[in-house]
Every structure is written in C-alpha cells, then in structure tokens.
Protein backbone atom coordinates (compact mmCIF):
# COMPACT_ATOMS: atom_id res chain seq x y z
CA UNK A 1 -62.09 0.67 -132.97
CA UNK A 2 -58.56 -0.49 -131.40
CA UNK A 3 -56.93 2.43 -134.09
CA UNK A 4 -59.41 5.26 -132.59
CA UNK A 5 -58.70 4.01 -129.28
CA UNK A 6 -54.58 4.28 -129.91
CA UNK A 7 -55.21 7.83 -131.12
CA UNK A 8 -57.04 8.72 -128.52
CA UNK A 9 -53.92 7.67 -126.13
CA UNK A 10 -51.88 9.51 -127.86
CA UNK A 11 -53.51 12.75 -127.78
CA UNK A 12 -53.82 12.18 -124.32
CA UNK A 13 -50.28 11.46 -123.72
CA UNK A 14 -49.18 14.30 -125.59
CA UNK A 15 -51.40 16.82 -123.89
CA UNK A 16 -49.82 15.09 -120.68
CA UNK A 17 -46.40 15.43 -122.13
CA UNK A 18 -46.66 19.14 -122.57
CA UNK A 19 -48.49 19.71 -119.39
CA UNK A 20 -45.15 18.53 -117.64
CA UNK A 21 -43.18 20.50 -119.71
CA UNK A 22 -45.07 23.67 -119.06
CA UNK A 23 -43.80 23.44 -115.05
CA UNK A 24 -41.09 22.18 -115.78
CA UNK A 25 -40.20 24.96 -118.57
CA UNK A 26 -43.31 27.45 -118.87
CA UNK A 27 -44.22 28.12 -122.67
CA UNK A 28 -41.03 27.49 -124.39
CA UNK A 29 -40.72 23.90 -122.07
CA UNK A 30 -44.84 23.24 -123.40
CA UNK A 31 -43.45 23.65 -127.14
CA UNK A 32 -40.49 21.48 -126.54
CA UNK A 33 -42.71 18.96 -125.02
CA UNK A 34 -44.70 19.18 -128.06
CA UNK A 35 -41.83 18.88 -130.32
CA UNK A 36 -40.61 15.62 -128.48
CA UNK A 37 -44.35 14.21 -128.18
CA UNK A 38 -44.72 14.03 -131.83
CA UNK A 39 -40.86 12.09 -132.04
CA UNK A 40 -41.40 10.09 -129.31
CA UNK A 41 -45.06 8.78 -130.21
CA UNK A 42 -43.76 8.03 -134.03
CA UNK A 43 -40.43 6.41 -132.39
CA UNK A 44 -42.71 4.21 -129.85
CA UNK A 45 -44.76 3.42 -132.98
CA UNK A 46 -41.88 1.60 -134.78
CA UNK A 47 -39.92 0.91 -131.79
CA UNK A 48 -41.96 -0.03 -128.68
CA UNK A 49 -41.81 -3.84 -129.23
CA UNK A 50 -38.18 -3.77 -129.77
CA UNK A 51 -37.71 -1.64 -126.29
CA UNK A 52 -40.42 -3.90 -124.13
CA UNK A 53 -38.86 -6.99 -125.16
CA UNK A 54 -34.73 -5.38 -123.72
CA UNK A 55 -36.39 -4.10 -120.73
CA UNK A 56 -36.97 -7.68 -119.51
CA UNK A 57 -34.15 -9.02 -121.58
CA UNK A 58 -36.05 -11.42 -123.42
CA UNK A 59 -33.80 -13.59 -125.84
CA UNK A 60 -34.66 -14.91 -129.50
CA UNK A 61 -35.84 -18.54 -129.95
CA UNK A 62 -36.13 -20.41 -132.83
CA UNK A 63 -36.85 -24.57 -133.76
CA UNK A 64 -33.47 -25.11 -133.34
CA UNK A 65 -32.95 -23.92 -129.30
CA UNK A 66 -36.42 -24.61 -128.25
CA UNK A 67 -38.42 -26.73 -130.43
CA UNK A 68 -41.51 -27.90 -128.86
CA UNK A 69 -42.24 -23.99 -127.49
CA UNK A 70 -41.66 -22.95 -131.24
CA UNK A 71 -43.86 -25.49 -132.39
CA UNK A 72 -46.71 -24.98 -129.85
CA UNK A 73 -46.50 -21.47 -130.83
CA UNK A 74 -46.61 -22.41 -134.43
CA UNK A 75 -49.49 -24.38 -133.93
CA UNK A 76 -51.67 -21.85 -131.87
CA UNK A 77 -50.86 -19.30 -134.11
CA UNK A 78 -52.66 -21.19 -137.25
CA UNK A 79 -55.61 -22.09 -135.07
CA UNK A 80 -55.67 -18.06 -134.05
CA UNK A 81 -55.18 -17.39 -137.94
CA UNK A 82 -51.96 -15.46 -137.44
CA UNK A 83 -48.50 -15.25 -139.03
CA UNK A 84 -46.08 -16.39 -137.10
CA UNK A 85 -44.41 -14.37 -134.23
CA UNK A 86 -40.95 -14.22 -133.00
CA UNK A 87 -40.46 -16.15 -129.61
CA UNK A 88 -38.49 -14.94 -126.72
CA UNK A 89 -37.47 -16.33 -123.54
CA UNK A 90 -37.15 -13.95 -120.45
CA UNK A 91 -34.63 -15.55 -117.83
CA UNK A 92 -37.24 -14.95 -114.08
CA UNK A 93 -38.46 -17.31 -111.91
CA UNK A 94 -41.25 -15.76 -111.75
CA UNK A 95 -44.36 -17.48 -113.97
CA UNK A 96 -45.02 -14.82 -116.43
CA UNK A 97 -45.89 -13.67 -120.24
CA UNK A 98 -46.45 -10.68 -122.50
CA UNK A 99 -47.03 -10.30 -126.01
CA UNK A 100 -45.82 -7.15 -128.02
CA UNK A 101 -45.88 -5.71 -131.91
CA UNK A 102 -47.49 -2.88 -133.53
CA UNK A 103 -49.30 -5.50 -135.46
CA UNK A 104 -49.59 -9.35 -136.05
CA UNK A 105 -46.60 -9.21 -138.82
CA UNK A 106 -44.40 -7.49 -136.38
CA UNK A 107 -45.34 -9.30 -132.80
CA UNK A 108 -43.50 -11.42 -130.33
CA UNK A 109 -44.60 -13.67 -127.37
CA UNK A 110 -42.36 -13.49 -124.73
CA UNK A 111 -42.53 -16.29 -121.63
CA UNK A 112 -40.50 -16.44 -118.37
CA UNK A 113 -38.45 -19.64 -117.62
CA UNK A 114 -40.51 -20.14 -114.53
CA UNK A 115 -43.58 -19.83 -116.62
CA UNK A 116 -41.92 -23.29 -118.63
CA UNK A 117 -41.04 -25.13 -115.69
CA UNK A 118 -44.00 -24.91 -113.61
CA UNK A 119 -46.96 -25.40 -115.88
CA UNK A 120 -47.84 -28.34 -118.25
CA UNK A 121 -48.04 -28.20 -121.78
CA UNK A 122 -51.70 -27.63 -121.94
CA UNK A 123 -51.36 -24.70 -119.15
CA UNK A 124 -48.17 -23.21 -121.17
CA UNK A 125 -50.70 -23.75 -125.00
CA UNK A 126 -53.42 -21.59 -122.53
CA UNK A 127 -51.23 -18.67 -121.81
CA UNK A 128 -49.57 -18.65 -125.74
CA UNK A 129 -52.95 -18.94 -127.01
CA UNK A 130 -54.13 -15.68 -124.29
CA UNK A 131 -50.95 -13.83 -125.78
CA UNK A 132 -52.04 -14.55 -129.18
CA UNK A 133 -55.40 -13.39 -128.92
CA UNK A 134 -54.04 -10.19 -127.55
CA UNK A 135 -51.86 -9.53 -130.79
CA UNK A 136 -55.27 -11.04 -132.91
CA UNK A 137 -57.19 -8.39 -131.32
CA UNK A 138 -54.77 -6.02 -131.88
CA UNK A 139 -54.29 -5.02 -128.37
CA UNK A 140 -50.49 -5.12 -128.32
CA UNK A 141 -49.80 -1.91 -130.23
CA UNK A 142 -51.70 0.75 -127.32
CA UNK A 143 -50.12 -2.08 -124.74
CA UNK A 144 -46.70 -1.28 -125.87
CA UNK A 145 -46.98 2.35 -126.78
CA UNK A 146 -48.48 3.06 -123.38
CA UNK A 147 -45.33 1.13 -121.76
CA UNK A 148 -43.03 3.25 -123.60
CA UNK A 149 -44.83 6.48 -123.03
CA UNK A 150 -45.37 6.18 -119.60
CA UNK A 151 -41.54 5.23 -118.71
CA UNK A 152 -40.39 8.60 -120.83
CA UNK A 153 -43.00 11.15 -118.99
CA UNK A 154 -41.51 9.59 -115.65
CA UNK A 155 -38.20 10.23 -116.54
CA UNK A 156 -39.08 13.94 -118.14
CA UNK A 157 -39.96 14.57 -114.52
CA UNK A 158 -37.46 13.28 -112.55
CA UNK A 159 -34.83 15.14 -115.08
CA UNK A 160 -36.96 18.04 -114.21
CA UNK A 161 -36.27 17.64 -110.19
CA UNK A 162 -32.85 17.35 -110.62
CA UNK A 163 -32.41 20.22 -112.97
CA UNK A 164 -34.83 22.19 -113.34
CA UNK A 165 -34.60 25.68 -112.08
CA UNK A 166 -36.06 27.04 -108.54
CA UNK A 167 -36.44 30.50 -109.20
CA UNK A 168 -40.07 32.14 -110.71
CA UNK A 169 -38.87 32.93 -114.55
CA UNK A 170 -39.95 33.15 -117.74
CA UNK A 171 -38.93 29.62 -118.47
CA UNK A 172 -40.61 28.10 -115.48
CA UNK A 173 -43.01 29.94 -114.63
CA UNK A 174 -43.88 28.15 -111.10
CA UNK A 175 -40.83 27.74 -110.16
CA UNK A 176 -39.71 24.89 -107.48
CA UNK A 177 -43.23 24.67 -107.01
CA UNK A 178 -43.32 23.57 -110.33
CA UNK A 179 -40.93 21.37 -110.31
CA UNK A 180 -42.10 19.57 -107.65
CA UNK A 181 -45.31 19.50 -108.72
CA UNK A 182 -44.23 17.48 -111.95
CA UNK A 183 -41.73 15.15 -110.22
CA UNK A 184 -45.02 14.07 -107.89
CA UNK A 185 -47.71 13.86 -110.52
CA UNK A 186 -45.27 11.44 -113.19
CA UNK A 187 -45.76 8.78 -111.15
CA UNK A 188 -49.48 9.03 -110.80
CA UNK A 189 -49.84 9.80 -114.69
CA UNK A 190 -48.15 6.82 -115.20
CA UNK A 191 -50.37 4.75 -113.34
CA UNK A 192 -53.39 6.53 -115.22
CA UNK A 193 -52.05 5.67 -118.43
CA UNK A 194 -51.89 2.36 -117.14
CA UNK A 195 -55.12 1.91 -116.23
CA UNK A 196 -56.67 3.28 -119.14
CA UNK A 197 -55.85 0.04 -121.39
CA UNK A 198 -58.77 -1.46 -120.49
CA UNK A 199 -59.33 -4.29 -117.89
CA UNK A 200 -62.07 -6.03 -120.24
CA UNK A 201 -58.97 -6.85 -122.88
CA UNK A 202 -57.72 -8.91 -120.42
CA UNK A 203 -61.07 -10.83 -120.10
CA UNK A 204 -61.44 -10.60 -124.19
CA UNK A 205 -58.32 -12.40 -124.19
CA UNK A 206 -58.74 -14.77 -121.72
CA UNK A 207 -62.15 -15.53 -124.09
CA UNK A 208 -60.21 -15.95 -126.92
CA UNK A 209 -57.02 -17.54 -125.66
CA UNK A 210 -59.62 -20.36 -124.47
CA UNK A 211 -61.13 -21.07 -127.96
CA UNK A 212 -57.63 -21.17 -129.80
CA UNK A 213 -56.35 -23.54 -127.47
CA UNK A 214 -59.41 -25.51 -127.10
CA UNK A 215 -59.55 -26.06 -122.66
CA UNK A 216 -60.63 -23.26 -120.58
CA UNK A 217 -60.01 -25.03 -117.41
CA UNK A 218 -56.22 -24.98 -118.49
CA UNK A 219 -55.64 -21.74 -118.91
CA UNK A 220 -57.90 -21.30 -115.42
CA UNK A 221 -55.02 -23.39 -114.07
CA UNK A 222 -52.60 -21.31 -115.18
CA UNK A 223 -53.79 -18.52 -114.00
CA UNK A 224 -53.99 -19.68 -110.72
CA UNK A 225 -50.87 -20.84 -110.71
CA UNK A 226 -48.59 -17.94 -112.01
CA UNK A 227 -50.81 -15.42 -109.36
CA UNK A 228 -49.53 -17.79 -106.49
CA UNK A 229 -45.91 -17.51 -108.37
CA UNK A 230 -46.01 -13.94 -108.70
CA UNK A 231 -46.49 -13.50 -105.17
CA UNK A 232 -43.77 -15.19 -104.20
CA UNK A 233 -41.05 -14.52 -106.57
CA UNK A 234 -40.47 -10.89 -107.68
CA UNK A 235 -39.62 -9.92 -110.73
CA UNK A 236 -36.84 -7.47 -110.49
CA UNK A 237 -36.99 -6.04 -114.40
CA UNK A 238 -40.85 -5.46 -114.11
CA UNK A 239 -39.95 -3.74 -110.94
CA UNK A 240 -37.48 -1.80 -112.53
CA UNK A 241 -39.53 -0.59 -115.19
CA UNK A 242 -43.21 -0.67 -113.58
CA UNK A 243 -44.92 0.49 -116.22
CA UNK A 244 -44.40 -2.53 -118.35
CA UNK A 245 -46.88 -4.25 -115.66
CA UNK A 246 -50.16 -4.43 -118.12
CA UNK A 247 -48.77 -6.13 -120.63
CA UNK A 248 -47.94 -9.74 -118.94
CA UNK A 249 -50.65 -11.86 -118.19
CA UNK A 250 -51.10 -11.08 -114.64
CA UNK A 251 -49.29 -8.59 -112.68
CA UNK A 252 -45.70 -9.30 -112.56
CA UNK A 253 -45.43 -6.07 -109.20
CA UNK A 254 -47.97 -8.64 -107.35
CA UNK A 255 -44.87 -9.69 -105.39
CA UNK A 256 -44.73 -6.79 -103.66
CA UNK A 257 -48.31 -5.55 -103.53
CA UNK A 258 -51.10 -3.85 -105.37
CA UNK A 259 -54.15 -1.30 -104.55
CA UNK A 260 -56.57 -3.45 -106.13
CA UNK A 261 -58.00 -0.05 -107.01
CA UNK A 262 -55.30 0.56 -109.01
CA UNK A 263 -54.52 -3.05 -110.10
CA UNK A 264 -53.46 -2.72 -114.48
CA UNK A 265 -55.79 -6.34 -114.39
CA UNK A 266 -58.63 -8.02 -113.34
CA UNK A 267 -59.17 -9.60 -110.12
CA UNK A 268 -57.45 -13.29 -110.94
CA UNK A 269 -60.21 -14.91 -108.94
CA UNK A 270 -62.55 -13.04 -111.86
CA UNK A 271 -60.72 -14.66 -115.08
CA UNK A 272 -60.93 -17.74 -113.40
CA UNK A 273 -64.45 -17.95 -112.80
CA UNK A 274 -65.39 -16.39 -115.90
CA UNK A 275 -63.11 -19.60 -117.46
CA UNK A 276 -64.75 -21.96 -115.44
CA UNK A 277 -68.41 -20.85 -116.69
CA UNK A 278 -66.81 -21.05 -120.59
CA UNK A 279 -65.64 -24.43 -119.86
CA UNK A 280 -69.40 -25.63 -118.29
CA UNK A 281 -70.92 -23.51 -121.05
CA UNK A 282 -68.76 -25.89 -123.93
CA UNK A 283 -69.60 -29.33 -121.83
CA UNK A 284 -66.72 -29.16 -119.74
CA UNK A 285 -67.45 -28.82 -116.19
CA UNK A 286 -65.03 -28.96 -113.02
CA UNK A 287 -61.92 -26.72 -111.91
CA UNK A 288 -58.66 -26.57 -111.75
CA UNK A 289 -55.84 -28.68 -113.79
CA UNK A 290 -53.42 -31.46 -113.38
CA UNK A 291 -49.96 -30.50 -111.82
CA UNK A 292 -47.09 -30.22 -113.96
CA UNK A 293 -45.11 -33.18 -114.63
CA UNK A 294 -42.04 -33.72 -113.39
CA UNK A 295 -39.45 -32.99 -115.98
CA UNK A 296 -41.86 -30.93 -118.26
CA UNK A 297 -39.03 -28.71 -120.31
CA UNK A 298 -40.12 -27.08 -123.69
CA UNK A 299 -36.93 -25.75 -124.33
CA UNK A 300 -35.20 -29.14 -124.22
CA UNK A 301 -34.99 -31.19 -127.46
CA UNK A 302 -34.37 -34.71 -126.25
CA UNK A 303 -37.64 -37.12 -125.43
CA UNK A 304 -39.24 -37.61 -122.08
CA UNK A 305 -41.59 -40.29 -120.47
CA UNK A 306 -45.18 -38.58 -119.41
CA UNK A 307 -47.91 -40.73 -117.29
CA UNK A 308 -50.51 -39.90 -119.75
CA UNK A 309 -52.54 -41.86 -117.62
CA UNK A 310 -52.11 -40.25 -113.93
CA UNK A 311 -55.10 -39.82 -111.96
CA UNK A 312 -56.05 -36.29 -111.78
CA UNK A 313 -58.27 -35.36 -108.56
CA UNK A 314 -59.70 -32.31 -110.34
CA UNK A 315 -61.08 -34.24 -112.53
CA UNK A 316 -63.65 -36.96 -112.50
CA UNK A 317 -63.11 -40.39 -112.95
CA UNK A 318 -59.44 -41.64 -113.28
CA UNK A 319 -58.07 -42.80 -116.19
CA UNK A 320 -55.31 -44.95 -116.36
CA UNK A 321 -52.98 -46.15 -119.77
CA UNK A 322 -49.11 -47.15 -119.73
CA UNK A 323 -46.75 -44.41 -120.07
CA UNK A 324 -46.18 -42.71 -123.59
CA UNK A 325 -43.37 -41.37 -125.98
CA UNK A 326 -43.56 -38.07 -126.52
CA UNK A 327 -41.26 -36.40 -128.95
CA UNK A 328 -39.82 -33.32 -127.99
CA UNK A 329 -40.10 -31.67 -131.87
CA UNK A 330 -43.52 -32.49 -131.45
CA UNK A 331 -45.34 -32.11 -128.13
CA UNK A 332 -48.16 -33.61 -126.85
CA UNK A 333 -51.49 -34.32 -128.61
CA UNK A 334 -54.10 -31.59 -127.21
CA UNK A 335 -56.92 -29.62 -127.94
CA UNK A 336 -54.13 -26.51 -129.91
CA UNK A 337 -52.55 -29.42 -131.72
C-alpha cells in the first residue's frame, strides 16, 4: 500500500511541478517542468536520504565514537526485525529525531544532541524504537521524497520571481501575473505536500515504537519532553529548510509557532494519551517517566554511577537498591535490551 501511496505523490508532485512551470514559462516552461519532474523524482529516489541527513548536518556514528547509542540502536533494530541502520548525530539543542532511507537496507536514524542529554535511556530506546518503526513500515521513503520535492518546487518559484519575465508572451503566457502567482502558491504547495503524509503514521509509529521497545509510558515521556524542548529552543536548520518538518518526531518549527490546522503531526497531547491507554491496555498503568539522570551521555564511552533505585513520583511505590555499574558499551538492562 506504502508503494501505491509513493506513486500517487509523485504524480501529484509532478502535475504540481508542471503547473508552476506553465506560469512561470507557458507550454514550453510545462514541458521543461516535465522533463525535470521525471529527473528530479528518480534523483530524490536514490538521493533523498543522503540530502535530508546534510540539510541538518547530521554526522556518522559508529561503536567506536558512540557506543552505547550504537548499541541501543543495534538492539532495537533486532527486536524491530531490521538490518542495521547508519546512525547520525545532528549538533541542536533542540530534543529532536528523524529517520530516513528509501528502504530498511538503505536507512539512517538521526538524533539531536539535546535529544541525548535530556532524556534517559529508556526515553532515548522510545524515540529509536518510534524511528525504527517508521523505516519498518516503510514510511521513510514518501517522508523523504516529499522533503526533497517540496524544497525544489519552492525554489522553482522563487527563481521564477526573480527572473522570470513580466511581459504577456508566448513563453509566459500570464505574465507578472504569473509569476507572482507561482512565487505565492510554492509556499502553500509545500505545506500541502506536507500534510498529505499522513498524520495516522505518526500514531502507527508511536504504536509500534512502543512494542519494540517494550514501555509506552517512556516514549509518552519523551514526547512530552522534546514538545516542551522544541518550544523553547529553535532549531535553525529545520527552519532553514521547513519542509523537512514531518519527518522528526515532533515538529522541530514548534519554536516559533504552528496553525494547528496545518500542524505536519498530531496534537502531542494525542500520542500521549493514546500511549498512556497502550500502557494500561499491557498492565501498565500511570503517566509520565522518571527525569533524566544527571550525567546520562550515550555518546561517552567511559562508565557512570546510576541510582537504579531513586524514587520516582510518577510511579507507585518507591523502590530503593544501592547504586549500580553500568557499562557504557553496554547500557542499561530494559525492556529493548
């Protein structure tokens, strides 16, 4: 269903193509259009992941530079029944994700730093396991195409209102009307395109992410946490390239406001809920999640002390244990171990 979906999003942004370069161009611009559609869609194809992942310049990880995020990755991965993907690490403060790949032997889960120092390991596993369930479910190929797509039609127009021609011709039929016209309906079409990846993948994901990382309530945290951290950090390469916003997890232009009629995602508050019902519905009632601890660095390779023990107020009943080892090549036991 995901490959008739894709195809259907790309007719539709190739009819949308042409339909700017008709006023920008008349005939001969629609045919051009048409020309660079069919290059651009099979370039996006191959390319898209490649070009998402610059745009926020997310950097390469392996075991050796961070070794407990590559190994929680690892691990979620098998329980999802995936190959392994590439890991990056975009430098924001904002707390933030995405996943990207034409398929699952071609994908890549990229995570901000801000993500990895202000959620806990089992909050972090929840949003690796949501980005892997996007990439099982083969979301991330119409995610990433649409991205790509999207940013070119915006910049066909804007080319056209700075050089296209404002006299009634052959070649542009409408003239500076025309023109005009273009340059103010890009951004909308962008937004379209944006909306039309579906907000029930998110919830799908959110479904799925739960189940390969075993706690709900964990990725509910984290949810709740990165939409308070969106709002108050902005993330300058999302808003540099806006319509990259529906692939991360929630919306990295929250920062400076949405039309929740326009919103790329679900109402937070939603996902959350919707969590919080999975959770009761597998036994495990109550909200929320522990904070972070202090320290918490999965890109560091040295050991740290963790109060496995500290008394969590979202939870009930306190349960208390001396401190414990935790290797940094290994992580934490937990429900995506």
């Amino acid at each position: 269903m995901n490959y008739v979906k894709t195809a259907m999003l790309l007719a539709f942004l190739t009819a949308l193509f042409m339909g700017v370069g008709y006023l920008l161009g008349g005939g001969s611009g629609m045919v051009i259009a048409l020309v660079v559609a069919i290059g651009m869609n099979a370039f996006a194809y191959w390319n898209s992941d490649s070009l998402a992942l610059r745009a926020h310049r997310a950097k390469e990880v392996d075991a050796a530079s961070a070794p407990e995020l590559h190994a929680m990755v690892a691990r979620l991965a098998k329980n999802a029944g995936l190959p392994m993907p590439r890991v990056c690490v975009i430098e924001a403060e904002q707390p933030n994700a995405f996943a990207t790949g034409r398929n699952p032997q071609n994908a890549a889960v990229a995570v901000t730093t801000g993500l990895m120092r202000q959620l806990d390991r089992d909050e972090l596993a929840g949003v690796v396991a949501h980005e892997l369930a996007h990439i099982r479910n083969r979301d991330t190929l119409i995610m990433t195409m649409a991205a790509t797509v999207a940013g070119a039609i915006s910049m066909l127009a804007q080319f056209g209102l700075f050089f296209g021609g404002g006299a009634r011709d052959d070649r542009n039929p409408l003239g500076i009307v025309g023109v005009i016209a273009a340059a103010l309906f890009a951004p909308f079409a962008a937004m379209l395109i944006q909306m039309m990846i579906s907000r029930t993948r998110e919830y799908a994901a959110d479904r799925a992410g739960a189940e390969i990382c075993g706690d709900p309530l964990a990725l509910a945290s984290a949810l709740r946490r990165i939409a308070g951290g969106g709002k108050a950090r902005v993330m300058e390469s999302a808003e540099r390239d806006p319509a990259t916003a529906h692939m991360f997890i929630v919306n990295p232009l929250a920062g400076r406001g949405a039309d929740n009629l326009f919103s790329t995602h679900p109402a937070t508050a939603n996902r959350i809920a919707a969590l919080e019902a999975l959770a009761r519905g597998m036994g495990r009632p109550g909200g929320g999640h522990r904070a972070a601890p202090a320290g918490w660095n999965p890109l560091a390779a040295e050991e740290e002390t963790v109060d496995a023990g500290a008394e969590d107020p979202a939870r009930p009943g306190p349960v208390r244990q001396a401190p414990t080892r935790i290797p940094r090549s290994g992580g934490r036991a937990g429900p995506w171990r």
